[in-house]
C-alpha atoms as a PDB file:
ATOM      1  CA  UNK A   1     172.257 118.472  65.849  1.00  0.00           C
ATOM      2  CA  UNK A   2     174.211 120.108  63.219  1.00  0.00           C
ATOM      3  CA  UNK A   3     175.701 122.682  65.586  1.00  0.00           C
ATOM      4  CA  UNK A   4     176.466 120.348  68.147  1.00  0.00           C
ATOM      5  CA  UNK A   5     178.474 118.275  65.571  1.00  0.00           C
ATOM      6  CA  UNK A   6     180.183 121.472  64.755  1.00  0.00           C
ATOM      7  CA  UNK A   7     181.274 122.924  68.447  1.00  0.00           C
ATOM      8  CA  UNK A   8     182.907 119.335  69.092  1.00  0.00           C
ATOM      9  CA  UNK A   9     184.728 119.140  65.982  1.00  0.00           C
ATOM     10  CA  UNK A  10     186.008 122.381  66.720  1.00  0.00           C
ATOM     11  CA  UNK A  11     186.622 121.568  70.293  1.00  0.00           C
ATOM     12  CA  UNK A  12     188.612 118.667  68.684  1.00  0.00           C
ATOM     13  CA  UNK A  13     190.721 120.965  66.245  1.00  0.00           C
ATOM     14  CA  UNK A  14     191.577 123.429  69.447  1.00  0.00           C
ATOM     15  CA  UNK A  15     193.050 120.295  71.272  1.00  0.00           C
ATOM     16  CA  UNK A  16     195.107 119.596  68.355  1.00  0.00           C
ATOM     17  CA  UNK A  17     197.456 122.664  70.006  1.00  0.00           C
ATOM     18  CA  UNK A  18     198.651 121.616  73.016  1.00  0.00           C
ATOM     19  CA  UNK A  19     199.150 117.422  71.607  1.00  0.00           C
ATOM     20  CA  UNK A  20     201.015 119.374  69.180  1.00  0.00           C
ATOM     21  CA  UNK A  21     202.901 121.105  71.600  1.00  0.00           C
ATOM     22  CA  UNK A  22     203.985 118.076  73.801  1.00  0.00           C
ATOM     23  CA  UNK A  23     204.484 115.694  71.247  1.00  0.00           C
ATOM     24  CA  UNK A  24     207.133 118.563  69.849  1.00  0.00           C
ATOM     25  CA  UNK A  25     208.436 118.897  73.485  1.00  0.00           C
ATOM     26  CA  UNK A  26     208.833 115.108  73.976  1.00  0.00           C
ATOM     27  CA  UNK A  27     210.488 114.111  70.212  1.00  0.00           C
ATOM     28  CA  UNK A  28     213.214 116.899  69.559  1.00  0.00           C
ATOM     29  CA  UNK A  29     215.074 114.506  68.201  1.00  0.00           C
ATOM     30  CA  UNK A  30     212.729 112.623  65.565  1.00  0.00           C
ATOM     31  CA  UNK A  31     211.458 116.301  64.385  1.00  0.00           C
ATOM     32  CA  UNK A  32     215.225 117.511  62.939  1.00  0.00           C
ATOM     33  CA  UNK A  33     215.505 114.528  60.789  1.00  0.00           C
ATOM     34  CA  UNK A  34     211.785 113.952  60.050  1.00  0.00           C
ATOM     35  CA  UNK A  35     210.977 117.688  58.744  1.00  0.00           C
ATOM     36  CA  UNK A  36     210.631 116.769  55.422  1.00  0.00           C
ATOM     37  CA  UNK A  37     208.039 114.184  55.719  1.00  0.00           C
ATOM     38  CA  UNK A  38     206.624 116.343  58.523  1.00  0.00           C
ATOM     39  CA  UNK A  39     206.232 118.630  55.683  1.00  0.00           C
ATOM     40  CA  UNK A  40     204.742 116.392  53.274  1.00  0.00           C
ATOM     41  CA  UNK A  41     202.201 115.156  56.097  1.00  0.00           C
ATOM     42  CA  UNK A  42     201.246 119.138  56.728  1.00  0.00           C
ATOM     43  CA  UNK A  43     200.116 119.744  52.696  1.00  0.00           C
ATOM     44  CA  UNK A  44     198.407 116.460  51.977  1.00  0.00           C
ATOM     45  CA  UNK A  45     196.032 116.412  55.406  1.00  0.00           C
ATOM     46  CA  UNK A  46     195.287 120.359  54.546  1.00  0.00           C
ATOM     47  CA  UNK A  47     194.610 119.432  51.196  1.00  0.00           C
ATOM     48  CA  UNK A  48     192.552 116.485  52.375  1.00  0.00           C
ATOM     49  CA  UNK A  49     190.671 118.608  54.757  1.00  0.00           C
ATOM     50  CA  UNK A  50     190.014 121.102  51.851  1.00  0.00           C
ATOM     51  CA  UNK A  51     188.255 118.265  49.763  1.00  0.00           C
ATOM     52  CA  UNK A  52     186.194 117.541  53.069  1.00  0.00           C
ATOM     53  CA  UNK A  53     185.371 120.875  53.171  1.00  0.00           C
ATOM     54  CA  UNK A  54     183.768 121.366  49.888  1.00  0.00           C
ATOM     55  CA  UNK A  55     182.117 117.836  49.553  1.00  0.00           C
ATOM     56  CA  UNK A  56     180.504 118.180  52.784  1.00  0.00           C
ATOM     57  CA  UNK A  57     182.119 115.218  54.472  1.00  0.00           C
ATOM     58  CA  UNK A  58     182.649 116.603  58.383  1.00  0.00           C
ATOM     59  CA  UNK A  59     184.643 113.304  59.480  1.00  0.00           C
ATOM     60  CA  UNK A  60     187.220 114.043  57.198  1.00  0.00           C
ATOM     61  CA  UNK A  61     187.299 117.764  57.122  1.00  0.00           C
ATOM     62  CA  UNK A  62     187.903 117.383  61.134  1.00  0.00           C
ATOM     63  CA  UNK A  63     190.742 114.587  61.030  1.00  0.00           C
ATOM     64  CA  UNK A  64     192.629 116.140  58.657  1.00  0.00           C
ATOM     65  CA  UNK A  65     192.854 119.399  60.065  1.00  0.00           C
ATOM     66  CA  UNK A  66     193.698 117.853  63.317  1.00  0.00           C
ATOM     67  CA  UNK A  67     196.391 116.438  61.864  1.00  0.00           C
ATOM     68  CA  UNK A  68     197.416 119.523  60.301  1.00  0.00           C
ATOM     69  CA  UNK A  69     197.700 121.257  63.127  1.00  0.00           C
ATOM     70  CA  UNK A  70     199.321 118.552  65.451  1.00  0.00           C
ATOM     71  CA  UNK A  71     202.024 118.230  62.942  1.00  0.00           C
ATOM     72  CA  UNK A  72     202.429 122.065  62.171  1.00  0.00           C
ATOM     73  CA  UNK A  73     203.150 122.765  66.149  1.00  0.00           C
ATOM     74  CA  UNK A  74     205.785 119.739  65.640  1.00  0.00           C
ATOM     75  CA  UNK A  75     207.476 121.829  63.381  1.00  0.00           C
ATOM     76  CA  UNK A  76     207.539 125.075  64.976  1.00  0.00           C
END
């Protein structure tokens, strides 16, 4: 069961690429003047998926990577 919960939230972490991709495609012009807080968003939800990571809690761990990655393809 473990390993099943693990392939989808990975599964769920690879989508976070191409959302990432077209929501930076689609808002060019909310990115220029939102990189700051885009910024800000990136190191909180990495450092909130870190804390998932080491207390074990998978729900977290997954949703804040996703939204690490969403927003870091935003930015590039």
């Amino acid at each position: 069961m473990e390993i099943i919960k693990l392939f989808f939230g990975i599964l769920f972490l690879i989508l976070g690429y191409p959302i990432g991709n077209f929501l930076a495609k689609v808002t060019k012009e909310e990115l220029k003047d939102g990189q700051l807080w885009f910024t800000i968003i990136i190191g909180v939800s990495a450092g909130l998926g870190t804390v998932g990571l080491f207390i074990g809690n998978d729900v977290l761990l997954f949703s804040m990577f996703f939204i690490t990655i969403v927003t870091s393809r935003s930015l590039i």
